[in-house]
Structure formats: C-alpha cells, structure tokens
C-alpha atoms as a PDB file:
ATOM      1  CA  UNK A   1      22.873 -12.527  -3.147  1.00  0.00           C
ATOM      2  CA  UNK A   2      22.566 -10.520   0.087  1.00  0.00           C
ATOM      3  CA  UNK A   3      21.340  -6.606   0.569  1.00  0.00           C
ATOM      4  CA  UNK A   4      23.496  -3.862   2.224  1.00  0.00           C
ATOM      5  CA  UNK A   5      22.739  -2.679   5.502  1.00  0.00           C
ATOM      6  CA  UNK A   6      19.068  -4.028   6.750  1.00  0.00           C
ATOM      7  CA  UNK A   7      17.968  -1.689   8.535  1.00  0.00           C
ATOM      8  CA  UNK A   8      18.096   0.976   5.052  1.00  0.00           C
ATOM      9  CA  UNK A   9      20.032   4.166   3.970  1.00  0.00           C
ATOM     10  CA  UNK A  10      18.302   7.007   4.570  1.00  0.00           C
ATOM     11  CA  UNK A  11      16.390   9.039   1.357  1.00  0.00           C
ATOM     12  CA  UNK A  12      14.768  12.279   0.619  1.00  0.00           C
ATOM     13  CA  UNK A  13      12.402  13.050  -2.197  1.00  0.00           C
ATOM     14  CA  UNK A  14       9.970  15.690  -2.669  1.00  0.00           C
ATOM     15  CA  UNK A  15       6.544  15.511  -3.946  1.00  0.00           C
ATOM     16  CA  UNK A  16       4.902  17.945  -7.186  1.00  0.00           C
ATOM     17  CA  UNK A  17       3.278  20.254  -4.374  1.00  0.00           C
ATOM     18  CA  UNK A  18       6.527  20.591  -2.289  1.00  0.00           C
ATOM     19  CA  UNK A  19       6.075  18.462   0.171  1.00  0.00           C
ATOM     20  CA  UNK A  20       9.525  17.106   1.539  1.00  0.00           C
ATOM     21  CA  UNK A  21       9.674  13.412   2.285  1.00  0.00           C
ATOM     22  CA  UNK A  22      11.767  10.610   3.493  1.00  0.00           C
ATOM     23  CA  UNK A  23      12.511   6.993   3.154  1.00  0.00           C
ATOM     24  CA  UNK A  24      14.368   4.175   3.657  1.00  0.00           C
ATOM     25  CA  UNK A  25      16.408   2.054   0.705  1.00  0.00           C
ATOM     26  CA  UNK A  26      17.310  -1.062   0.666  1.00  0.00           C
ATOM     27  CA  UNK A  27      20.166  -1.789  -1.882  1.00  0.00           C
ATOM     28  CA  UNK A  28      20.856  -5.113  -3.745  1.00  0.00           C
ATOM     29  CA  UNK A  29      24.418  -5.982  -4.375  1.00  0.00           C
ATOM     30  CA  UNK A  30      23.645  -7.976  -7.882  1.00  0.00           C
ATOM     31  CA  UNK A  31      21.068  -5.386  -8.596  1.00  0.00           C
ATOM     32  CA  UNK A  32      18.523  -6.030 -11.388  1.00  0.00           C
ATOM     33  CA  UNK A  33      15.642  -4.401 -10.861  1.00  0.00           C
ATOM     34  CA  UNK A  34      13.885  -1.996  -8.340  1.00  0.00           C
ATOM     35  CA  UNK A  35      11.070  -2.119  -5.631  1.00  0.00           C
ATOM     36  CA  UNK A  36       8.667   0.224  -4.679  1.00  0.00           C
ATOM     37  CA  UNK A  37       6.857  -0.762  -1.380  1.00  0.00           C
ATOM     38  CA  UNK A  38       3.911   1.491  -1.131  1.00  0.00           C
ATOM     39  CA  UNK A  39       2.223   0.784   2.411  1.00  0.00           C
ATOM     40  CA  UNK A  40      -1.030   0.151   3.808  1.00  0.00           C
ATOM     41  CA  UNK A  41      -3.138   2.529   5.871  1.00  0.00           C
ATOM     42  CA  UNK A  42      -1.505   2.788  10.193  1.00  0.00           C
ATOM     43  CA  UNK A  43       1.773   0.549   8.933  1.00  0.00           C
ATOM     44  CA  UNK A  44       5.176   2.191   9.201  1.00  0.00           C
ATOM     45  CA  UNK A  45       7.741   2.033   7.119  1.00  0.00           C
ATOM     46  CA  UNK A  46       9.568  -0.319   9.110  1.00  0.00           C
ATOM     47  CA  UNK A  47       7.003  -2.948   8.982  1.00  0.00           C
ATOM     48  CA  UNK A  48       7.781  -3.580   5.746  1.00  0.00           C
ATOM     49  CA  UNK A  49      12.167  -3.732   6.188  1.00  0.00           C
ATOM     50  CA  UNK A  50      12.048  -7.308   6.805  1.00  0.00           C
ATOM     51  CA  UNK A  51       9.789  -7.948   3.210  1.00  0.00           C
ATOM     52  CA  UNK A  52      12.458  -5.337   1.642  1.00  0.00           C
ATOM     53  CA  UNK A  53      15.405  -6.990   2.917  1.00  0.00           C
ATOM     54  CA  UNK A  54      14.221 -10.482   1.284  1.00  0.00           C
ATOM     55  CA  UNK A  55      13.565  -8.086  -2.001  1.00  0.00           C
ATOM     56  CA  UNK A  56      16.851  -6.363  -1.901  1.00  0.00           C
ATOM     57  CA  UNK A  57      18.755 -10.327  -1.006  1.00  0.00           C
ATOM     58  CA  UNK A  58      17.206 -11.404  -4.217  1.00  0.00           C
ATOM     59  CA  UNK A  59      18.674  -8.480  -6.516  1.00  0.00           C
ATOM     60  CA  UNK A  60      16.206  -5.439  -6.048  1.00  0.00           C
ATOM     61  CA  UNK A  61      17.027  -2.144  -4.685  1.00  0.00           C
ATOM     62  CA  UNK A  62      13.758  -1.738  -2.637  1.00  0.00           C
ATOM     63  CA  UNK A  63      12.146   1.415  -0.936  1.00  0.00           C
ATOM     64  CA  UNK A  64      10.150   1.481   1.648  1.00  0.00           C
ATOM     65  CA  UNK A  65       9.147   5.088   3.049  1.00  0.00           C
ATOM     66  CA  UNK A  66       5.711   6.304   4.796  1.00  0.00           C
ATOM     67  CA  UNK A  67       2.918   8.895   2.917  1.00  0.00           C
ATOM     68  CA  UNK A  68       2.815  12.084   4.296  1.00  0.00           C
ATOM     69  CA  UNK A  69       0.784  12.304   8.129  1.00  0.00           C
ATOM     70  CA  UNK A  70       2.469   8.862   8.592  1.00  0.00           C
ATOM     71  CA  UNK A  71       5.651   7.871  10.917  1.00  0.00           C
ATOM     72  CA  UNK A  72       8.942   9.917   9.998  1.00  0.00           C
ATOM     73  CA  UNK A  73       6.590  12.166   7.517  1.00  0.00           C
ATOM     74  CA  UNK A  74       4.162  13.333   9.916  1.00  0.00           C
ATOM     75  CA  UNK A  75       4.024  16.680  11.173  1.00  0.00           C
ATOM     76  CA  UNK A  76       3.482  17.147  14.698  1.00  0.00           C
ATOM     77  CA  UNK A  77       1.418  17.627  16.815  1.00  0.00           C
ATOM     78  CA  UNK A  78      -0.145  15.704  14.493  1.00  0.00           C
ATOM     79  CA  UNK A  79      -3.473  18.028  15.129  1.00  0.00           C
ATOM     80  CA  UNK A  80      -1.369  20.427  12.432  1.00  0.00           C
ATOM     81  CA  UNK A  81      -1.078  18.207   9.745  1.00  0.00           C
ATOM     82  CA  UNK A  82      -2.952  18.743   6.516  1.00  0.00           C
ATOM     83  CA  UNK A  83      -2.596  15.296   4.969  1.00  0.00           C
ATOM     84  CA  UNK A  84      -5.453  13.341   3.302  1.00  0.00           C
ATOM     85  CA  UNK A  85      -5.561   9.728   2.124  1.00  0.00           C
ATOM     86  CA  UNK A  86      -5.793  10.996  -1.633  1.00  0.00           C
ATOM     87  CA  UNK A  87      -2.618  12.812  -1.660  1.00  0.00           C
ATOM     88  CA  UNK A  88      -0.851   9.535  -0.716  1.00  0.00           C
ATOM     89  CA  UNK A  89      -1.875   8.130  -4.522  1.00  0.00           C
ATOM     90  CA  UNK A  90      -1.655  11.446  -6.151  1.00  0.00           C
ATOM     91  CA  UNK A  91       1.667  12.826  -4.640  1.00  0.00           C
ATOM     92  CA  UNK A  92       3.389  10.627  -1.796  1.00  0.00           C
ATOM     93  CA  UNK A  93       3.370   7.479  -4.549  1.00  0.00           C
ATOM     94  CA  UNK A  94       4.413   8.995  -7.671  1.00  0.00           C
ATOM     95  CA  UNK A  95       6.947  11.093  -5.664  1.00  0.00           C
ATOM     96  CA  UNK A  96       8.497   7.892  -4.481  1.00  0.00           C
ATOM     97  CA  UNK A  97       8.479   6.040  -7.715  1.00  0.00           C
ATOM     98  CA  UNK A  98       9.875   9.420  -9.420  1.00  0.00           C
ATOM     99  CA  UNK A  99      12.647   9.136  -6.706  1.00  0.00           C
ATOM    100  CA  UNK A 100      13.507   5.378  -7.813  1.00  0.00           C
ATOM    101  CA  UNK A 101      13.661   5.817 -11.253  1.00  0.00           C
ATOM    102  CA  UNK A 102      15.764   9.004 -10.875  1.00  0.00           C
ATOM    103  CA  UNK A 103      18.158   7.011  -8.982  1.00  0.00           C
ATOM    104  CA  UNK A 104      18.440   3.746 -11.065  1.00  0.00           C
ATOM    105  CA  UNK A 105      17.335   4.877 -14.678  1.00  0.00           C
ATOM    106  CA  UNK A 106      18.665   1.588 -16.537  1.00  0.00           C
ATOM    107  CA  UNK A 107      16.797  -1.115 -14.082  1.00  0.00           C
ATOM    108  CA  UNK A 108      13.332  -1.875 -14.842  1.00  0.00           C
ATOM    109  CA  UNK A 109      11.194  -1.084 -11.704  1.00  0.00           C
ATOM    110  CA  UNK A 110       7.865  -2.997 -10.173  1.00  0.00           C
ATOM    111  CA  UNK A 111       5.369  -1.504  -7.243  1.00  0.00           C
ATOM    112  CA  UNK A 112       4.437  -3.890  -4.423  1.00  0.00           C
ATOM    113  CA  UNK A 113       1.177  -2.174  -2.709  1.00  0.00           C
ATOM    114  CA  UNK A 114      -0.812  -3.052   0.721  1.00  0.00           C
ATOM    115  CA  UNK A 115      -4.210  -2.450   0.376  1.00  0.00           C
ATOM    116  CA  UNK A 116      -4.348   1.316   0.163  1.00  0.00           C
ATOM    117  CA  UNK A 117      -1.044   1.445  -0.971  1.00  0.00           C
ATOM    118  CA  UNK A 118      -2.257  -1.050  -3.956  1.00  0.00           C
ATOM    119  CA  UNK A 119      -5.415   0.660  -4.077  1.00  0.00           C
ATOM    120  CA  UNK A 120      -4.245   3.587  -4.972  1.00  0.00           C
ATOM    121  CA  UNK A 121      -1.265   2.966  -7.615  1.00  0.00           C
ATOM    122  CA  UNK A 122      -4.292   4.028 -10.575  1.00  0.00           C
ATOM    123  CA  UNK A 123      -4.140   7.619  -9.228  1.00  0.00           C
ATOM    124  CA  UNK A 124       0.136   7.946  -9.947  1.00  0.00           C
ATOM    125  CA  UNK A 125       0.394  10.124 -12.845  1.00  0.00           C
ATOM    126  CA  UNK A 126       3.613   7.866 -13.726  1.00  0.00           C
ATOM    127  CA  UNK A 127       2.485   4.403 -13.154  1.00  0.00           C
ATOM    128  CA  UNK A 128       3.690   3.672 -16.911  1.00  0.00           C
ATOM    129  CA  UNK A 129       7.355   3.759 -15.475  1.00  0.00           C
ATOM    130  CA  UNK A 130       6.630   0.554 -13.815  1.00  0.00           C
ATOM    131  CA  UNK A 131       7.025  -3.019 -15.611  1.00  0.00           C
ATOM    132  CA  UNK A 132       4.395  -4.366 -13.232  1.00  0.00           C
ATOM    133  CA  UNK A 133       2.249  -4.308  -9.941  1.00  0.00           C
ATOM    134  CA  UNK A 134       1.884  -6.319  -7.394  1.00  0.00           C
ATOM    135  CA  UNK A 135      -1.253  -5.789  -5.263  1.00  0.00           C
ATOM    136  CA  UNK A 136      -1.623  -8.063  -1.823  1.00  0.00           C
ATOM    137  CA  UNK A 137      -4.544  -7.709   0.242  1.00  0.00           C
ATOM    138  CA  UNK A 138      -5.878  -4.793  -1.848  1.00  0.00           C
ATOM    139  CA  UNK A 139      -9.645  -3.824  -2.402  1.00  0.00           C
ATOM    140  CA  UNK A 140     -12.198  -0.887  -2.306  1.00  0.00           C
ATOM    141  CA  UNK A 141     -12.631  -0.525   1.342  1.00  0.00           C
ATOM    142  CA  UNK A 142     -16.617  -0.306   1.302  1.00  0.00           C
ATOM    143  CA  UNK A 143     -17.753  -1.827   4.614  1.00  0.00           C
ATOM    144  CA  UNK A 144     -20.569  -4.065   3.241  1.00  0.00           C
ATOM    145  CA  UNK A 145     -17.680  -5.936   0.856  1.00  0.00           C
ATOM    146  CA  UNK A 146     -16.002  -6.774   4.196  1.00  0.00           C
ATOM    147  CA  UNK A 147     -16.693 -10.302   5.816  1.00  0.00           C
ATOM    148  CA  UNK A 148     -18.991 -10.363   8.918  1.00  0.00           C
ATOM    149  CA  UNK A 149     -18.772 -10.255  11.620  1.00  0.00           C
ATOM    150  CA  UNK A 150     -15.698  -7.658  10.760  1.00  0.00           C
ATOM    151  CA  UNK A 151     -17.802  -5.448   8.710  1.00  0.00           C
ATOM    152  CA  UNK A 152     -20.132  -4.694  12.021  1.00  0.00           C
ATOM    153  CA  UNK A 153     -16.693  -3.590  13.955  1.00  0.00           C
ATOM    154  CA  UNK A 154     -15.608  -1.318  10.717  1.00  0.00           C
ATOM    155  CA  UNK A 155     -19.309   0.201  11.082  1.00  0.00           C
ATOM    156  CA  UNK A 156     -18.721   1.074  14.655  1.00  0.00           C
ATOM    157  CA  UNK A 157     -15.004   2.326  13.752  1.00  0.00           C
ATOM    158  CA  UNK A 158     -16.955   4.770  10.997  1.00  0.00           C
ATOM    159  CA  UNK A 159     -19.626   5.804  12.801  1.00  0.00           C
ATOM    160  CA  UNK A 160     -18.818   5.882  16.617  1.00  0.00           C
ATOM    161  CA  UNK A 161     -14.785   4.936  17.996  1.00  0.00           C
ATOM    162  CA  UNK A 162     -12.809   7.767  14.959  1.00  0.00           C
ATOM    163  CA  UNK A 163     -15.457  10.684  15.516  1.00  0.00           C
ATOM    164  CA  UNK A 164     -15.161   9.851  19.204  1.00  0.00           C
ATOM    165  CA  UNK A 165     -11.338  10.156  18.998  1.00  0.00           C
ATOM    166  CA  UNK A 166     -11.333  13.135  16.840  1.00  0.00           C
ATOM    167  CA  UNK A 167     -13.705  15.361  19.115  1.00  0.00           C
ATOM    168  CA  UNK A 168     -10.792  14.049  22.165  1.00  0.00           C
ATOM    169  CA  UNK A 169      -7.399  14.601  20.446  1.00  0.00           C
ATOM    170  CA  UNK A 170      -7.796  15.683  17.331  1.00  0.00           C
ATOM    171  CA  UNK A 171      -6.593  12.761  15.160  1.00  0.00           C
ATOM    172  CA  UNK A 172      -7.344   9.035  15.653  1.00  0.00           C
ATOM    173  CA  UNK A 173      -4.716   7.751  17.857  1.00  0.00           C
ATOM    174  CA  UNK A 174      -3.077   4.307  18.316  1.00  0.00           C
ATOM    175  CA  UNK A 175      -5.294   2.149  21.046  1.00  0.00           C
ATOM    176  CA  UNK A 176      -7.049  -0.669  22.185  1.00  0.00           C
ATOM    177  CA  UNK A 177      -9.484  -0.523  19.306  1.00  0.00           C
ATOM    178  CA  UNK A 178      -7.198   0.525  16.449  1.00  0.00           C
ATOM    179  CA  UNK A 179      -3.654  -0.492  16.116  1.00  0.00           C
ATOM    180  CA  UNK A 180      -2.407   0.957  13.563  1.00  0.00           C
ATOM    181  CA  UNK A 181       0.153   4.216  13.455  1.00  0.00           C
ATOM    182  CA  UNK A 182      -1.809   7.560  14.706  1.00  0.00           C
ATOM    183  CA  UNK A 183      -4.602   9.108  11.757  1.00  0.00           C
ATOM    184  CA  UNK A 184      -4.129  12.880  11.395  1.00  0.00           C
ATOM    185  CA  UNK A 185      -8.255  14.093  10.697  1.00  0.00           C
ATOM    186  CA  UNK A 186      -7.745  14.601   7.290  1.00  0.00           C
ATOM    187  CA  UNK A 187      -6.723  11.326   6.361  1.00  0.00           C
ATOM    188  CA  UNK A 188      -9.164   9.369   8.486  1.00  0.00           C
ATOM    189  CA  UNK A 189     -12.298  11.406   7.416  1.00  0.00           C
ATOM    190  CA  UNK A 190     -11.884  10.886   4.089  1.00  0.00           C
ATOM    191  CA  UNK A 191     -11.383   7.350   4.750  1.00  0.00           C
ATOM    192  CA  UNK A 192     -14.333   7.017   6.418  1.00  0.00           C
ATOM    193  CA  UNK A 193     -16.164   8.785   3.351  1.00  0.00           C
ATOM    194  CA  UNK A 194     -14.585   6.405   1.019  1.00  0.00           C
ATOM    195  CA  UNK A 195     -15.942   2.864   2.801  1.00  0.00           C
ATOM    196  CA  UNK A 196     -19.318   4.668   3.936  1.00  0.00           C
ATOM    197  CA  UNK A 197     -20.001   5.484   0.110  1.00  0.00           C
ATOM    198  CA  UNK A 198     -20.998   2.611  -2.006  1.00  0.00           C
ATOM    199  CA  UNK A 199     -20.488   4.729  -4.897  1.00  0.00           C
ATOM    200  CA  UNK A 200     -18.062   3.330  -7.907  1.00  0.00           C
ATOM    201  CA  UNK A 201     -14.323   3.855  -7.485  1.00  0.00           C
ATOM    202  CA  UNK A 202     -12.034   6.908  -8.600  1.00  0.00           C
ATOM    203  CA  UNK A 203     -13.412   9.844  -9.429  1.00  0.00           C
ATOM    204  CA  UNK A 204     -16.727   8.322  -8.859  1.00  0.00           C
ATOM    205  CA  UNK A 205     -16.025   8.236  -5.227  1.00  0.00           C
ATOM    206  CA  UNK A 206     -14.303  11.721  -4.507  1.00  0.00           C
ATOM    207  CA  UNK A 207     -13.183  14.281  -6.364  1.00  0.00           C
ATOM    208  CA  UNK A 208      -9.920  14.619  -5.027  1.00  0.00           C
ATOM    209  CA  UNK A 209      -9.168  12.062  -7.556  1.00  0.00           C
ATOM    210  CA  UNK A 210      -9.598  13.410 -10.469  1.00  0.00           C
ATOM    211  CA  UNK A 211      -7.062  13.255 -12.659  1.00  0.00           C
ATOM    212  CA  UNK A 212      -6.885   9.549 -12.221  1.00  0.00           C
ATOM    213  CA  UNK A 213      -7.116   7.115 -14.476  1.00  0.00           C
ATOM    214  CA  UNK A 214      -7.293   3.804 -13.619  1.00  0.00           C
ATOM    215  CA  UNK A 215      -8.315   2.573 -17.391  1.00  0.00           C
ATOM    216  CA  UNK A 216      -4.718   3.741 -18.622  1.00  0.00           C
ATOM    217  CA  UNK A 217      -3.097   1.039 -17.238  1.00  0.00           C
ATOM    218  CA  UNK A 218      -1.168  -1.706 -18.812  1.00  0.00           C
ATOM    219  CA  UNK A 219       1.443  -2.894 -17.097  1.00  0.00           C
ATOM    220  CA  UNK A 220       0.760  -7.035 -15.667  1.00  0.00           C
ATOM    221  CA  UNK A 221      -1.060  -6.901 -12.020  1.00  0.00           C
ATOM    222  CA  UNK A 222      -0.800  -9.519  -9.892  1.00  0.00           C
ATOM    223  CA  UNK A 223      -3.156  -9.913  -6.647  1.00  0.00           C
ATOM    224  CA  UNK A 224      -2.591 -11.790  -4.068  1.00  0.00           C
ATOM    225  CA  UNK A 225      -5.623 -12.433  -1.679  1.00  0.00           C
ATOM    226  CA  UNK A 226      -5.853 -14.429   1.434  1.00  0.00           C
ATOM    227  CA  UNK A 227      -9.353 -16.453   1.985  1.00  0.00           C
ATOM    228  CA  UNK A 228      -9.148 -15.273   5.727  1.00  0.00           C
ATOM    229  CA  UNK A 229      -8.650 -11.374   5.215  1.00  0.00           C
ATOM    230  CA  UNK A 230     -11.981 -10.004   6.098  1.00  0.00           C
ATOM    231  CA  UNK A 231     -11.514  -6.902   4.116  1.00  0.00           C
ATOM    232  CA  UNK A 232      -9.916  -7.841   0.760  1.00  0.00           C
ATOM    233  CA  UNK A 233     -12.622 -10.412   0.071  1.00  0.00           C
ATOM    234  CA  UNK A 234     -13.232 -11.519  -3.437  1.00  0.00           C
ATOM    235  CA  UNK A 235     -16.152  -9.246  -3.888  1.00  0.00           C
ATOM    236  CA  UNK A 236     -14.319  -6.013  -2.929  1.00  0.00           C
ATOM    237  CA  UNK A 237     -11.225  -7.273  -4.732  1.00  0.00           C
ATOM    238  CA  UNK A 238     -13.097  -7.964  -8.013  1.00  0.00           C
ATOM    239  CA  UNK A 239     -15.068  -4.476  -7.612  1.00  0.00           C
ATOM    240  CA  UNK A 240     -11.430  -2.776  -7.181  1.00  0.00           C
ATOM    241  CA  UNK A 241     -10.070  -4.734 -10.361  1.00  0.00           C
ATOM    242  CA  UNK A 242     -12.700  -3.511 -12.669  1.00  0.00           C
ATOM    243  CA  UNK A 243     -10.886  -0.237 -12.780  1.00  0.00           C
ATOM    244  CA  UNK A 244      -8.138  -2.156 -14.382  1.00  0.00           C
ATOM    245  CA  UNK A 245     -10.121  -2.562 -17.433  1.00  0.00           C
ATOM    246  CA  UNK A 246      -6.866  -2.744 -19.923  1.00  0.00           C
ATOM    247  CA  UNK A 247      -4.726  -4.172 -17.159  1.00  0.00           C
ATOM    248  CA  UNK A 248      -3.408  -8.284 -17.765  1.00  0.00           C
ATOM    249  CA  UNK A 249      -4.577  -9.486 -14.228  1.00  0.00           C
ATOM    250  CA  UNK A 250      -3.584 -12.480 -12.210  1.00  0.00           C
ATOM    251  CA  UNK A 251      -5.225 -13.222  -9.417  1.00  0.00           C
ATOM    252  CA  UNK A 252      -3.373 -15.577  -6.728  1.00  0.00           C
ATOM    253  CA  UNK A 253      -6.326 -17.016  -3.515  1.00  0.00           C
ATOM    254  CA  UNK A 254      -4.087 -18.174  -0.782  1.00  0.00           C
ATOM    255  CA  UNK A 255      -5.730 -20.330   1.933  1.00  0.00           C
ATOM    256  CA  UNK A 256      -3.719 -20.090   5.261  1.00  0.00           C
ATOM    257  CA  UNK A 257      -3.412 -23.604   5.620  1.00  0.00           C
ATOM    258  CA  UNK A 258      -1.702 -23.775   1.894  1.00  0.00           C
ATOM    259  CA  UNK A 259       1.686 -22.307   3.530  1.00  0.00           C
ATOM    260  CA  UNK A 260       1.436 -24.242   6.897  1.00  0.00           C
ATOM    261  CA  UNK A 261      -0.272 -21.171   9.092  1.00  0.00           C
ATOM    262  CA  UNK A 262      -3.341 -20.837  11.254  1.00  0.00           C
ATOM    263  CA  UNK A 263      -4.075 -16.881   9.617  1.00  0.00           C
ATOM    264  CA  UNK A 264      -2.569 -14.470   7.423  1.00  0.00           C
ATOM    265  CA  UNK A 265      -5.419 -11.904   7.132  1.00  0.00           C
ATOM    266  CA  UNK A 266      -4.769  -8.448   5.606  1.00  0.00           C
ATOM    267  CA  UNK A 267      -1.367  -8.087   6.843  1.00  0.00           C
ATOM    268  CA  UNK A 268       0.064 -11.424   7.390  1.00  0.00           C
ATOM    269  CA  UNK A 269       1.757 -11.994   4.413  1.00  0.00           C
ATOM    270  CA  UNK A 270       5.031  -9.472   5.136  1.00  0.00           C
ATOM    271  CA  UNK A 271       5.542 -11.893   8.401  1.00  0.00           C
ATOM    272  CA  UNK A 272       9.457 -13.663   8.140  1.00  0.00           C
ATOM    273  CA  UNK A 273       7.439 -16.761   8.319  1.00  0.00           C
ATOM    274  CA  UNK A 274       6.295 -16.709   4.384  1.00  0.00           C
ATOM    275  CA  UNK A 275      10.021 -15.815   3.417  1.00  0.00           C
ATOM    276  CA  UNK A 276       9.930 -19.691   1.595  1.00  0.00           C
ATOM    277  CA  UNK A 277       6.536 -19.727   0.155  1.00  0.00           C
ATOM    278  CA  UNK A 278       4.518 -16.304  -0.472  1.00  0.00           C
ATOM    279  CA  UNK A 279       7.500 -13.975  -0.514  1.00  0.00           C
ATOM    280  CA  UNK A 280       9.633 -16.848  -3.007  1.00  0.00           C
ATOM    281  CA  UNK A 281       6.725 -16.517  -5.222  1.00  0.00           C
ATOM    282  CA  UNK A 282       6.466 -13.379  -5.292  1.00  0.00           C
ATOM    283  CA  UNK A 283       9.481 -12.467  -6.263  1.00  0.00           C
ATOM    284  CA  UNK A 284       9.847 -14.743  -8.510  1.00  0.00           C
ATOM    285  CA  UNK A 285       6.797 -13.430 -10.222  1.00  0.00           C
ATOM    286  CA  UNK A 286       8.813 -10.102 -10.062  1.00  0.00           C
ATOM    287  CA  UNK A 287      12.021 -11.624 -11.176  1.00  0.00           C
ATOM    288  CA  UNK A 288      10.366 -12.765 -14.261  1.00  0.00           C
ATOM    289  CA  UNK A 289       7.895  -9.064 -14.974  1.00  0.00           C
ATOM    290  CA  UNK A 290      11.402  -7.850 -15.084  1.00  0.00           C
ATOM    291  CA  UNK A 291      13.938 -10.252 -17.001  1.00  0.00           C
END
C-alpha cells in the first residue's frame, strides 16, 4: 500500500464556536480506517506528515492539522489571538474528528495524541466516535511529576523565561530557550496554571473544562511511554490515566536502547528512524482496534 501525495491535500473544518480551521489529509489508497493526529503543545502540523504518511501507506486516511493560535491557524500578529490551551480539547479536537467522520462515515476511526494532544482527547464531546486512542508521551504536565533535573528548567520556564517574554512581545516566541512554534498569551498562561497547580485533573484543575468527562470513556487506550522522556514519567502518566477510570488501558515502557537509539524523549518517537519498530507497532495495534 502507498498514500497519495505526501506532503497532504489541503482541508477546512470549522469548530462549534465558529472558528474556521485548516488541515492537512493524508489519503490511503486501500483505505480501512482513519487517523486523527492531534498534536503536542509548539509542534506544527508538519512535524507529524512523515508519521501520517507511514499511517496513510498502511491503509489509513490520516489528518494532521494545528489547534487554533498554532501554525496555519494562528491569527496574526499573534498578540491578537484569543486562543487558550482548553479550547484545543473542547473545540479544535472534536472539530477535527467531526471533520473525519463526516468525510469517511463507513471506516472506523482511531486518535493518535502527543502529550497535550493525548491529554486532552477526555474533553471531546465526541470521543465515542472513535474505536480507540492512542496516547504517546502523554501526562498531566505538573512540574514536580517531571524528572530532575528537567523539572528545575520547567520551573524557571513558569516562573521567569514566558512572563519575561510576554511583558517583551506579547506571546512566547520561538528561541534559544523554547523551541517550539510561537505561544499566543492565552494559551501559554493557562499552561502555566495547569503544571503550577497540583490540583486533580479536569474540571478539578480549571474550569474551562467543564463539560468534560473523562470517566465516559470506553474505547481501548494505548500509551506509549519512553523511560527517557522527562515529562511523561510514570508518575504523571499514571496520575493522567486515573481519569480513564472505565477506559481498557495498555500501557507500552519503551527503553531507547530497545529500538537501537541513544534517546527518544517526549518527541522522539514520530522520527523516520522508528518507521520499523515503534511506528510498525503501532499501527499494528491500530490495524487490529479497527479490523
């Protein structure tokens, strides 16, 4: 099997409150089933092509697209834009899995989330249209969960580098320190309130998430964590899960060396390099969620 065109054909979808995005799909020529890629906080959608090409080469129609405030759905100058991290899992996410279903009603249809982007998928009013999730890297982000000596640099990221940036432009901006896509304000300080409060998950932790409801769930989850990814650790990944209460859960601990690398991390599992080991069995866990 192979996927038409690589690089994506070009999608628009809107959200409940309006909002008017875009993404990119990835179409399988055998096609039996569907991929949603919801992203992780700074990556673009393109990040992720290379992951959805694989997906759509193995008989999945994939999308990849960025939340609102991010890449091609960013307003700009990004000082205008209004997004915040919880409209991403209230509106951006179901939005995009809305779009998906519209457009391939008879093929069963999985989510693949990055950390916030797997975070997240308990807050999509319509996560019952999916078969199954798959979650990589994905945790509460509460900086004392993280590994040291990471979880001193996150502290100084909270407390002094983002309000720094804000007071100077406006938004947290690509650099040095942070290199991940530009933060409008919204989005990054509610962030930062989210992995400064050690406060329980969903609605527990902000009210902007009401209407979630993380206990609903029962589609299969599968995790995959990385023992080297100093923010997913087991800790916050277990205190993430627990919102899953009805949820069958695998979890999958990769060490780097099991797959022949030095690191994976929190994003190193979309690089080309895993196309034979952590991508195969992932899809193959998807192939099966959806035979």
């Amino acid at each position: 099997m192979s996927a038409i065109g690589a690089a994506g054909e070009p999608i628009s979808f809107s959200a409940r409150d309006g909002r008017s995005l875009g993404g990119l799909l990835l179409r399988a020529i055998a096609p039996r089933g569907t991929v949603l890629m919801n992203a992780a906080t700074g990556f673009r959608r393109e990040f992720y092509l290379k992951f959805a090409s694989y997906s759509a080469e193995r008989g999945f129609h994939t999308l990849v697209y960025d939340y609102r405030g991010a890449g091609a759905n960013a307003i700009q100058p990004l000082t205008e834009e209004s997004a915040r991290m919880s409209d991403w899992g209230m509106l951006d996410m179901p939005a995009a899995l809305d779009a998906l279903a519209a457009r391939f009603p008879q093929l069963p249809l999985v989510t693949v989330g990055h950390s916030v982007g797997g975070q997240l998928i308990g807050c999509m009013y319509n996560h019952s249209r999916a078969q199954a999730h798959l979650l990589v890297a994905t945790s509460t982000g509460y900086w004392r969960l993280h590994r040291a000596p990471f979880r001193y640099a996150a502290l100084y990221w909270w407390k002094v580098h983002g309000p720094l940036m804000l007071r100077l432009h406006g938004y947290v901006p690509r650099g040095v320190f942070w290199r991940g896509d530009d933060l409008p304000r919204g989005v990054w300080l509610q962030w930062r309130r989210w992995c400064l409060n050690r406060s329980y998950f969903g609605i527990d932790l902000d009210g902007d998430l009401r209407g979630s409801d993380f206990g609903a769930m029962r589609a299969p989850i599968l995790v995959l964590g990385f023992t080297d990814d100093p923010i997913a650790t087991p800790r916050a990944v277990e205190a993430l899960l627990s919102y899953y209460s009805n949820a069958p859960i695998e979890r999958r601990w990769t060490r780097p060396a099991d797959v022949g690398a030095r690191a994976i991390g929190h994003h190193g599992f979309f690089a080309e390099r895993h196309r034979d080991s952590l991508w195969r069995e992932a899809l193959d866990w998807i192939e099966a969620r959806c035979a």
